[in-house]
Protein backbone atom coordinates (compact mmCIF):
# COMPACT_ATOMS: atom_id res chain seq x y z
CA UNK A 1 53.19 124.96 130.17
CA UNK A 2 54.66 121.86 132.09
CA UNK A 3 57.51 122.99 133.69
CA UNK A 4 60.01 120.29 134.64
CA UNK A 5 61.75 119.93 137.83
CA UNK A 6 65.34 121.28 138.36
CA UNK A 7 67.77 118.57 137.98
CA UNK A 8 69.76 117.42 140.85
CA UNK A 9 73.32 118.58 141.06
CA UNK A 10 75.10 115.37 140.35
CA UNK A 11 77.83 114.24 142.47
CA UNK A 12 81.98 115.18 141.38
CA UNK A 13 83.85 112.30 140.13
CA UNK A 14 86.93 111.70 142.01
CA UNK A 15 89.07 113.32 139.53
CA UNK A 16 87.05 116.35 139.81
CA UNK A 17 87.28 116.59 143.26
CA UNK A 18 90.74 116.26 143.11
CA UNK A 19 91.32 119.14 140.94
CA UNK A 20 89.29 121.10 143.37
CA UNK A 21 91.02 120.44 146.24
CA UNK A 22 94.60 121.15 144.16
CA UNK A 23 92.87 124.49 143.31
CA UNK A 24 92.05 125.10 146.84
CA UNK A 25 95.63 124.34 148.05
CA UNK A 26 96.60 126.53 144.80
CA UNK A 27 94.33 129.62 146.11
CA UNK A 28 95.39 129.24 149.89
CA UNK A 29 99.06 129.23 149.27
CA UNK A 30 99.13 132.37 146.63
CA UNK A 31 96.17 134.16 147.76
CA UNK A 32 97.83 135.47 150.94
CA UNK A 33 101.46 136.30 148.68
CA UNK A 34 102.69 132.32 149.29
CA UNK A 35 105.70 131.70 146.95
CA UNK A 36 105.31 127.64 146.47
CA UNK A 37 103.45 124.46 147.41
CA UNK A 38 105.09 121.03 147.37
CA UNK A 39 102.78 118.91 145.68
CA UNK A 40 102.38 114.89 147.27
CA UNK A 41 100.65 111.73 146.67
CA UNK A 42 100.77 109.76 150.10
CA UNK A 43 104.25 109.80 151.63
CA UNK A 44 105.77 110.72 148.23
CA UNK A 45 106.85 114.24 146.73
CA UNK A 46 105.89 114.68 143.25
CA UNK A 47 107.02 117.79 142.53
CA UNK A 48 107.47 121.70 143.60
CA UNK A 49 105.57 124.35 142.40
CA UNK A 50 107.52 127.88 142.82
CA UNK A 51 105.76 131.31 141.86
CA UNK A 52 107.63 133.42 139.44
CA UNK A 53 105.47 136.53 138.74
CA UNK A 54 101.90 137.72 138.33
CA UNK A 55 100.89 138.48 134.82
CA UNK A 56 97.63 139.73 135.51
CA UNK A 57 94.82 140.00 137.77
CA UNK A 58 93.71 136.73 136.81
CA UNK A 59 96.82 134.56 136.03
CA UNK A 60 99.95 133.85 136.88
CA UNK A 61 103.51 132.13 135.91
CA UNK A 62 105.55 129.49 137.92
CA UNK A 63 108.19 126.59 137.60
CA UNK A 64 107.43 123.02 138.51
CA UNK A 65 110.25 121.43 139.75
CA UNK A 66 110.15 117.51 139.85
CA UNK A 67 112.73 114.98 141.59
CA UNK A 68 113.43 112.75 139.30
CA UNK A 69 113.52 111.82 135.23
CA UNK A 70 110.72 109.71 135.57
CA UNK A 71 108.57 112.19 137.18
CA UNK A 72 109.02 114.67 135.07
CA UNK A 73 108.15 112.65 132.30
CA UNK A 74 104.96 111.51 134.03
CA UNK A 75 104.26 114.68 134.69
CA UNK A 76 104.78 116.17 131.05
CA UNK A 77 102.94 113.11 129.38
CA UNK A 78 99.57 113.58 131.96
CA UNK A 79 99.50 117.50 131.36
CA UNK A 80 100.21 117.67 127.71
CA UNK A 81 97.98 114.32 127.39
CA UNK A 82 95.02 116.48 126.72
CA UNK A 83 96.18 119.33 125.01
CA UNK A 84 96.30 120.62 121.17
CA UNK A 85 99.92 121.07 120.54
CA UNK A 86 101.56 117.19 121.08
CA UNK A 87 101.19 114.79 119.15
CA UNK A 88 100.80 110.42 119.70
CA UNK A 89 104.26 110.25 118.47
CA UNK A 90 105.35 112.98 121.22
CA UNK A 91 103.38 111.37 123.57
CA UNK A 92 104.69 107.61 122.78
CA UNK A 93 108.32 109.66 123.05
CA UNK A 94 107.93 110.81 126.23
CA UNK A 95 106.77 107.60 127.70
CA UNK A 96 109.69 105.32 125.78
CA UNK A 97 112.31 107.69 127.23
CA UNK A 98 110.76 107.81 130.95
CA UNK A 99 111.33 104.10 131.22
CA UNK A 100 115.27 104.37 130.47
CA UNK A 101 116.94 104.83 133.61
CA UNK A 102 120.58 105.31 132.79
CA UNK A 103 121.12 109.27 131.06
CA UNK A 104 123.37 108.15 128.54
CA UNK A 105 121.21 105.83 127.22
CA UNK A 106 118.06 108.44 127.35
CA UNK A 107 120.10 111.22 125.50
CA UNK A 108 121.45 108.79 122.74
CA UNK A 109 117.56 107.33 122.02
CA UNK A 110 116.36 110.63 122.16
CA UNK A 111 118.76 112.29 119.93
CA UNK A 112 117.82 109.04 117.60
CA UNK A 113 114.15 109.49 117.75
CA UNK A 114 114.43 112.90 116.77
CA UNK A 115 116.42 112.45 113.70
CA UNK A 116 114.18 109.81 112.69
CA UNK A 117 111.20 112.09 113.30
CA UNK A 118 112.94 114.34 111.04
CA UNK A 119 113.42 112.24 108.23
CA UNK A 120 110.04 110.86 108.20
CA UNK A 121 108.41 114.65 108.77
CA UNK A 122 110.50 115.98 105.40
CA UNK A 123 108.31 113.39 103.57
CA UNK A 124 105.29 115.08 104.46
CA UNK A 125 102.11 115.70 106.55
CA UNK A 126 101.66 113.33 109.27
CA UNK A 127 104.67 110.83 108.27
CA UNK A 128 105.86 110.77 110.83
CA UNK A 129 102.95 109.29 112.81
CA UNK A 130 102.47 107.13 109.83
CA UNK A 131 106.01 105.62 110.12
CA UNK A 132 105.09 104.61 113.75
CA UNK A 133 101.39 103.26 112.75
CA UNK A 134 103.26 101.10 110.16
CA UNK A 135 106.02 99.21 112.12
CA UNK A 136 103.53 98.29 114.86
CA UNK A 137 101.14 97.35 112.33
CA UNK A 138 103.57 95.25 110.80
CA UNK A 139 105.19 93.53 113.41
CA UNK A 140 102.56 93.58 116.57
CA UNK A 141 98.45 93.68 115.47
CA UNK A 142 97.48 90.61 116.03
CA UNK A 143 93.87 91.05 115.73
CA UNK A 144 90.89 93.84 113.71
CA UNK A 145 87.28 95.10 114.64
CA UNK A 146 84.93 92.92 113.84
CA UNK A 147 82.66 93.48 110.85
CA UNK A 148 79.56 93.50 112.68
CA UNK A 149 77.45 96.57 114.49
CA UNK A 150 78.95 97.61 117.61
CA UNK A 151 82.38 96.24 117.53
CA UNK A 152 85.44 97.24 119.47
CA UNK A 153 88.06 98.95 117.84
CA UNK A 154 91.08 96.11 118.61
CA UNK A 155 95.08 96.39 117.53
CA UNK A 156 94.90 97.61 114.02
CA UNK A 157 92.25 100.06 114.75
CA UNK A 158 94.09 101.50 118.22
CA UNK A 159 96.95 101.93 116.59
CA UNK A 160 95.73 104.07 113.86
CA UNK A 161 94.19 106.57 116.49
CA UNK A 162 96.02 106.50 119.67
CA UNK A 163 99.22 104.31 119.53
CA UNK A 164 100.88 105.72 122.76
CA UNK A 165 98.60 104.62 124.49
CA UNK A 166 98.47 101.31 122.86
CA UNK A 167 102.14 100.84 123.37
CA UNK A 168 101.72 101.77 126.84
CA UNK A 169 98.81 98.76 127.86
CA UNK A 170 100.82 95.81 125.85
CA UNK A 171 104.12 96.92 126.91
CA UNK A 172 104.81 93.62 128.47
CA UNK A 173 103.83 92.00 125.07
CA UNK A 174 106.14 93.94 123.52
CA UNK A 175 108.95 92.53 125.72
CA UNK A 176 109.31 96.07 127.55
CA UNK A 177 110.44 94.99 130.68
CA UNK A 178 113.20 97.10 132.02
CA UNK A 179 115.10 100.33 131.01
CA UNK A 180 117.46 98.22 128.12
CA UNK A 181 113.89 96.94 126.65
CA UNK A 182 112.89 100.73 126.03
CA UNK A 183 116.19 102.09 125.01
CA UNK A 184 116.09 98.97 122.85
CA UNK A 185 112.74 99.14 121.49
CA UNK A 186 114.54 102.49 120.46
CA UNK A 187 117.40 101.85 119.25
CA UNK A 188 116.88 98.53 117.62
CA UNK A 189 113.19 98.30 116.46
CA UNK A 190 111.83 102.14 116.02
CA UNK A 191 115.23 102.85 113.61
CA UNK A 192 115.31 99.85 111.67
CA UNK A 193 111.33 99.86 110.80
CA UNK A 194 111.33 103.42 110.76
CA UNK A 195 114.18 103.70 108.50
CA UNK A 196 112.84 100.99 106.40
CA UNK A 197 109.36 102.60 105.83
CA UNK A 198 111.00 105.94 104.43
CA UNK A 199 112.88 104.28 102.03
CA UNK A 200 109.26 102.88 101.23
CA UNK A 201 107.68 105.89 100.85
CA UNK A 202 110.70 107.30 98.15
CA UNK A 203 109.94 104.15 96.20
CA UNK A 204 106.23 105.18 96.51
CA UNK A 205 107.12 108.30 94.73
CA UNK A 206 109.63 107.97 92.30
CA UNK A 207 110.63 105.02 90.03
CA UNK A 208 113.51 102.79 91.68
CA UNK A 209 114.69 99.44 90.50
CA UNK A 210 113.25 96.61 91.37
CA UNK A 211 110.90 98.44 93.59
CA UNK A 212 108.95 100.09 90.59
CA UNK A 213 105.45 98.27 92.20
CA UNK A 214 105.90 100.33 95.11
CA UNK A 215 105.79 103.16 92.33
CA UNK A 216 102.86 101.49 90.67
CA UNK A 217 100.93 100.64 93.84
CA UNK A 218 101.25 103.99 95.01
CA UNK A 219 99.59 105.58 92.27
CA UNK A 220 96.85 103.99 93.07
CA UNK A 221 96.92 105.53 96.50
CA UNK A 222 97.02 101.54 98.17
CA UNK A 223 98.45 102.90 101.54
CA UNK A 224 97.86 99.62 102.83
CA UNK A 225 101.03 98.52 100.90
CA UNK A 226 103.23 99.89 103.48
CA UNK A 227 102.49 97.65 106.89
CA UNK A 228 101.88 94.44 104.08
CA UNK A 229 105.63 95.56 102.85
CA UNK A 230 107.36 95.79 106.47
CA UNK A 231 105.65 92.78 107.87
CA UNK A 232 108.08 90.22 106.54
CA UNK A 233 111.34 92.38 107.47
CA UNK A 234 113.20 90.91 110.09
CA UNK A 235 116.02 93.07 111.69
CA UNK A 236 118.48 90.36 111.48
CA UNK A 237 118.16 90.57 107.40
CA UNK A 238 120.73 91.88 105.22
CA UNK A 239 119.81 94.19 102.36
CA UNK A 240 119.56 91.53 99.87
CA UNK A 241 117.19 89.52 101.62
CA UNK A 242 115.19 92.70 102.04
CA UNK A 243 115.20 93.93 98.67
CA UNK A 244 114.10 90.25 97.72
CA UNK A 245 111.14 90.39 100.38
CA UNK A 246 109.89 93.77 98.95
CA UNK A 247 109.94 93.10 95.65
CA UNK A 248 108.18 89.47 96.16
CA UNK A 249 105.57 91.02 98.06
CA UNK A 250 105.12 94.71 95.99
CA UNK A 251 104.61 92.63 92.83
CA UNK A 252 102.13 90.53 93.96
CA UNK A 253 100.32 93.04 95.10
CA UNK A 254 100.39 95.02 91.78
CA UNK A 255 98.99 91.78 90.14
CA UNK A 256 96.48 91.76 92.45
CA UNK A 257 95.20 95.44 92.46
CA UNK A 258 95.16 95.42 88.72
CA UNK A 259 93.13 92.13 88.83
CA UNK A 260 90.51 93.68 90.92
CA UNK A 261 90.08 96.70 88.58
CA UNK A 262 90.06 94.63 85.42
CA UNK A 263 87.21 93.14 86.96
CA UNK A 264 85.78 96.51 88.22
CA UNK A 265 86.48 95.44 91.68
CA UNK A 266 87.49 98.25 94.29
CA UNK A 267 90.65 98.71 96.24
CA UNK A 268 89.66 101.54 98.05
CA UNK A 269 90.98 101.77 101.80
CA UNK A 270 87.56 100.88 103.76
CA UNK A 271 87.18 97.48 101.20
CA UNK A 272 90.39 96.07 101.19
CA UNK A 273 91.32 96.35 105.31
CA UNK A 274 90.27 93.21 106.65
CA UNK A 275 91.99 91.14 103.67
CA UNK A 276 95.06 92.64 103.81
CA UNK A 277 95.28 92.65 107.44
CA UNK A 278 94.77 88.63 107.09
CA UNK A 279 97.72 88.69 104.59
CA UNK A 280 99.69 90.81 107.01
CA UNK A 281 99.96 88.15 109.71
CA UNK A 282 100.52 85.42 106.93
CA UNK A 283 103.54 87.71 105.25
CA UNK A 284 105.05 88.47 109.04
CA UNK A 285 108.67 87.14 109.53
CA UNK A 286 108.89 84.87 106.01
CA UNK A 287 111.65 84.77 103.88
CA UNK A 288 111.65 85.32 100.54
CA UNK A 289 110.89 81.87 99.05
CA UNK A 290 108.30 80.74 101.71
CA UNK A 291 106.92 84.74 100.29
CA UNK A 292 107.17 83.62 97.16
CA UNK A 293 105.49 80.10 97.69
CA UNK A 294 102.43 81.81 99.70
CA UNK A 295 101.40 84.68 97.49
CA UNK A 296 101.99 82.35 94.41
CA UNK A 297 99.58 80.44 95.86
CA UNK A 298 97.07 83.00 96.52
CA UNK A 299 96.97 83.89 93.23
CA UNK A 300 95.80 80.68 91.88
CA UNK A 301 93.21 80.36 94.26
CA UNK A 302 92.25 83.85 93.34
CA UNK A 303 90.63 82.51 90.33
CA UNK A 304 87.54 84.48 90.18
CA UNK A 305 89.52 87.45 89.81
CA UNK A 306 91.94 87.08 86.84
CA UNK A 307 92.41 88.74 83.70
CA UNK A 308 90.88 86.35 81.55
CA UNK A 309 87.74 86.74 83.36
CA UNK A 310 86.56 90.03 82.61
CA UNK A 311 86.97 90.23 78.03
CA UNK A 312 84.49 93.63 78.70
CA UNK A 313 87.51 95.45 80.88
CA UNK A 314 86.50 99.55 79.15
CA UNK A 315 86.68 102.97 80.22
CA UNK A 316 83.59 104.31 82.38
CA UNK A 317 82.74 107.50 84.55
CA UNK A 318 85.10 106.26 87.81
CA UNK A 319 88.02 104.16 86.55
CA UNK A 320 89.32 106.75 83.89
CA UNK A 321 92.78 107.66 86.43
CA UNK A 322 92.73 103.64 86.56
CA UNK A 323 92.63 103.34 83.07
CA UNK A 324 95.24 105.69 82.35
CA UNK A 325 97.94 104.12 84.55
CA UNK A 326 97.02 100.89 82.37
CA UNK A 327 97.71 102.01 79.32
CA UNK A 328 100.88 103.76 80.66
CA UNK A 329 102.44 100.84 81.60
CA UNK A 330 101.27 98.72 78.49
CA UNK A 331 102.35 101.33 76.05
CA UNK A 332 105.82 101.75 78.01
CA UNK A 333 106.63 97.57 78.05
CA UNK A 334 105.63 97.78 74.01
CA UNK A 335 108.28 100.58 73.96
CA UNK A 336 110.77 99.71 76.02
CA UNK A 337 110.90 96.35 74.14
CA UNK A 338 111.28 98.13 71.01
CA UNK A 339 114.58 99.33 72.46
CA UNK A 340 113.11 102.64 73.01
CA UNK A 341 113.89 104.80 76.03
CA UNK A 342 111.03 104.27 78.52
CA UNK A 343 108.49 107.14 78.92
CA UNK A 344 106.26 106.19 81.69
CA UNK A 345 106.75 109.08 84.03
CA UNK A 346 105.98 111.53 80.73
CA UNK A 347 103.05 109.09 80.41
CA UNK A 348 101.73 109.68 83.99
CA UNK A 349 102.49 113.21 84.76
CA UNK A 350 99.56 115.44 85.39
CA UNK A 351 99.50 119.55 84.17
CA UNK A 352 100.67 120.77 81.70
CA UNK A 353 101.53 118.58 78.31
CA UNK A 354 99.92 115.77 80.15
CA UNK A 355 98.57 112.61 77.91
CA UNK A 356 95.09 112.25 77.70
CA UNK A 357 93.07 108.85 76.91
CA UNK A 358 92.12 109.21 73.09
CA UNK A 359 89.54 106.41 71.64
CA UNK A 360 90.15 105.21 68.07
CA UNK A 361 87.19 105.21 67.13
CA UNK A 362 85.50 108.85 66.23
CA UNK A 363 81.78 108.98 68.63
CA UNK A 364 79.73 108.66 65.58
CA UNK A 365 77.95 105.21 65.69
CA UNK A 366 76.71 106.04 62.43
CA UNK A 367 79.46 105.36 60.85
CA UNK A 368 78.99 101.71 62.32
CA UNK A 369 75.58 100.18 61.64
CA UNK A 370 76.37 97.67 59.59
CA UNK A 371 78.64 96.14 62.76
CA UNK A 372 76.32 96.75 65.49
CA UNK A 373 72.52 96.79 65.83
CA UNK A 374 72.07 99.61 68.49
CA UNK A 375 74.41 102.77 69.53
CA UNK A 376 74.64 101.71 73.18
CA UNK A 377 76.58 98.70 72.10
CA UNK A 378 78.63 100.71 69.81
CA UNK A 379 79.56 102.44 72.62
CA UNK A 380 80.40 99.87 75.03
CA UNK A 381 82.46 98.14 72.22
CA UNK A 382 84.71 101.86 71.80
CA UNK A 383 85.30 102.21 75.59
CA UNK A 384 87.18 98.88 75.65
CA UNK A 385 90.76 98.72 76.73
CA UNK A 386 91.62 97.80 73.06
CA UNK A 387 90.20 100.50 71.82
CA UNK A 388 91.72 103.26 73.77
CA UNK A 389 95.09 105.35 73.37
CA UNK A 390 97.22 107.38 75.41
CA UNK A 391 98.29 110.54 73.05
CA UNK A 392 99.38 113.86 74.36
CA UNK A 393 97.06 116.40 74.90
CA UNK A 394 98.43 118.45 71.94
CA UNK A 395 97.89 115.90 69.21
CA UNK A 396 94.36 114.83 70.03
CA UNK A 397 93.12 114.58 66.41
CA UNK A 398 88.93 114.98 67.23
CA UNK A 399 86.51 113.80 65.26
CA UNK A 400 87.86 112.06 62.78
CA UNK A 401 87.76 108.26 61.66
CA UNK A 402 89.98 106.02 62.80
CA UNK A 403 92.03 105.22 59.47
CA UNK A 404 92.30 108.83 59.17
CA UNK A 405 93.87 109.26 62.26
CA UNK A 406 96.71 107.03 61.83
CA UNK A 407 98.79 108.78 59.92
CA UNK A 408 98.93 111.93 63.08
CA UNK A 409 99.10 109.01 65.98
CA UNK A 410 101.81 107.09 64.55
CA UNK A 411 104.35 109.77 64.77
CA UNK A 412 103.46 110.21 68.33
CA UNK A 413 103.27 106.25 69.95
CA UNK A 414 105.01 103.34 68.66
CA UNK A 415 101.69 100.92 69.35
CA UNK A 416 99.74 103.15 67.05
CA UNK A 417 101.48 101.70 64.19
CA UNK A 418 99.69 98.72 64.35
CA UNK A 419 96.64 100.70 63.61
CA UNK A 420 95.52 100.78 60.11
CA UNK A 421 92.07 100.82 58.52
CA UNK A 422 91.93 96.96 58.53
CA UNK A 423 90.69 97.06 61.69
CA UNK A 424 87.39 97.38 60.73
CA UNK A 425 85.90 94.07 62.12
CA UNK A 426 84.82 94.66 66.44
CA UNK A 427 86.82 92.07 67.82
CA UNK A 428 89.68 92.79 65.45
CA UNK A 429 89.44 95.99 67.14
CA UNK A 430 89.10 94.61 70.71
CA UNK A 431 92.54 92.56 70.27
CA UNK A 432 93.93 95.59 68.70
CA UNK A 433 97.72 96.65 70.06
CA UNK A 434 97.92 93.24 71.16
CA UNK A 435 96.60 94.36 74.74
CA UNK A 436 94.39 91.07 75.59
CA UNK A 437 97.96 89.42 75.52
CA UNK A 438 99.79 91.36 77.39
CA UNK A 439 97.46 92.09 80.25
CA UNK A 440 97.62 89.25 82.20
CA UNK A 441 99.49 88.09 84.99
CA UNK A 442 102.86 86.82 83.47
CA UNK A 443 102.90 90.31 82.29
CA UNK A 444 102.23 92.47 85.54
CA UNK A 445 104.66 89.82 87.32
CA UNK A 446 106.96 89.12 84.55
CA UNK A 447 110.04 88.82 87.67
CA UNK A 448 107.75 87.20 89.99
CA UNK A 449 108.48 83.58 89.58
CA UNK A 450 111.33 83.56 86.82
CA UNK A 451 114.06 83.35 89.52
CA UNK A 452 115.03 86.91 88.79
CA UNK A 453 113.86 87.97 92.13
């Protein structure tokens, strides 16, 4: 056997020596039946510890009585920095309010920072957090990790992880200068963005005028929407120009997320970062029209990625939710212009009586060898957009041919009734429903340029 040498006992850091010699001063002032050390840095008093009571052998509980409000703040944040129970957005509290010296002005931003927290908490898991990450995305990242091996996380990163203390090292860049700048940093900035983002987040989940992207956006679970959406807000705006600004920007983003799956292009979080975080600090501060005037021209030099460039776009193993949502909103515009109530949220919903994705065609390629030479292209020909259907789940037909099928679908869906056993030919059956004319971007922004918005 080798047997190694014992390792040499390495030497304390200075925090660890520190804590020893607190523990020693602990021990030496209880162990004899002590009631209290004063605890000092230098010439200054921090604070007081007082004994209250033993509660066992082994422990003990006491007060800690500090001097002033910004010692007991520093004092909470540095203890509670390392435990389980707070939070960055407790943490970021507690430093905001330590740096606002008059008490009137520390009760009234605390009393607003926990109403906000409130709100933004009732919208669910970690929203509250997410509010915060947000407006400093929005307004303050100026710069991303580099792509490469190795890289240092930078603004965008930081603030998704540990924002308090982000906040805390730029505080001079964020004009926090004196107690005002903190109780208005408060007061001013943290309501307005915060109160700004939950309104985001109910347009995320329910259909509201003029905001129905958000809606649309959302359900394809493009988080990123949110910072891209706040970034142009400017706290001097009045709701008009805001509502403007939001639907500019939500809409061009719908066009552009249903571009990229058209052309089987992902959105996923991880892909899309670095190119919205360019777009962020392009959007930041505009007004609507110099919005409008950007992404418009964004999209036309987005030319590799249109809808006219992909005539293939069908259903596979990984876009089928993707699909869905498509069809939802094609089958609801041929509705709704029918003068037909709109149905999209029946269209969408999940569980029970849910709509499924029917094809028109039976799976019997069979049936179609005259029209195509091998079943693999039969296949790829059925899966495309135009020939697909959204029917609920209790009229699904099965296995039957198409022309038999109409005369079930068309009681169900108003596009089915241009279905009839004409449609016999492949590409008559690719521009079936009229979907290759309707999916494309005058359609997904049919407000974006018209002057409507």
């Amino acid at each position: 056997m080798i047997r190694r040498p014992p390792r040499s006992t390495p030497k304390p850091s200075a925090a660890a020596s520190d804590v020893y010699k607190r523990q020693v001063q602990i021990d030496d002032s209880w162990g004899d039946g002590g009631h209290g050390i004063t605890v000092t840095n230098g010439a200054d008093t921090l604070c007081t510890i007082g004994q209250y009571d033993y509660t066992s052998t082994a422990s003990c509980t006491f007060d800690l009585t500090a001097y002033s409000d910004e010692e007991a703040y520093t004092i909470f944040e540095t203890m509670n920095d390392r435990g389980l129970s707070l939070t960055p957005a407790d943490m970021l509290k507690g430093y905001l309010l330590a740096n606002i010296n008059d008490p009137d002005a520390r009760a009234a931003a605390s009393k607003l920072w926990k109403e906000r927290m409130q709100d933004l908490t009732e919208l669910g898991k970690d929203e509250d957090a997410d509010g915060i990450k947000a407006w400093l995305r929005s307004q303050h990242a100026k710069n991303l990790r580099e792509r490469k091996r190795g890289a240092q996380p930078l603004d965008f990163e930081r603030i998704g992880t540990e924002f308090h203390r982000w906040v805390r090292e730029r505080e001079k860049n964020l004009g926090l200068n004196g107690s005002s700048a903190f109780a208005q940093f408060i007061e001013r900035d943290f309501e307005f963005y915060t109160h700004w983002y939950k309104k985001l987040r109910q347009a995320g989940e329910t259909l509201i005028e003029g905001l129905e992207c958000i809606r649309f956006n959302a359900q394809h679970d493009f988080t990123l929407q949110y910072p891209l959406l706040l970034a142009p807000l400017r706290m001097e705006d009045n709701e008009a120009s805001i509502q403007s600004k939001l639907r500019v920007v939500s809409v061009y983003l719908d066009i552009m997320i249903n571009r990229r799956i058209w052309n089987f292009r992902n959105i996923d979080y991880s892909t899309m970062q670095y190119s919205m975080f360019t777009l962020l600090l392009e959007l930041r501060g505009k007004s609507a029209d110099e919005l409008a005037a950007l992404l418009l021209n964004r999209l036309n030099a987005e030319n590799n990625e249109t809808f006219a460039n992909n005539e293939n776009f069908r259903l596979h193993g990984m876009n089928r939710r993707a699909i869905q949502l498509l069809l939802a909103r094609m089958t609801d515009y041929i509705e709704t212009r029918s003068r037909n109530a709109s149905r999209y949220l029946e269209y969408v919903q999940r569980g029970n009586n849910r709509y499924e994705i029917e094809h028109i065609w039976a799976n019997h390629p069979e049936r179609h060898i005259d029209e195509f030479e091998h079943p693999s292209d039969f296949q790829e020909y059925r899966n495309r957009i135009g020939g697909l259907l959204l029917l609920s789940e209790k009229i699904i037909l099965g296995d039957k041919k198409h022309c038999r099928r109409e005369n079930g679908y068309t009681r169900w869906i108003r596009q089915t009734k241009s279905l009839g056993c004409s449609l016999n030919s492949t590409w008559e059956l690719y521009l079936w429903g009229g979907y290759t004319n309707i999916a494309h971007d005058g359609w997904f922004g049919s407000r974006f340029f018209d002057g409507t918005i």
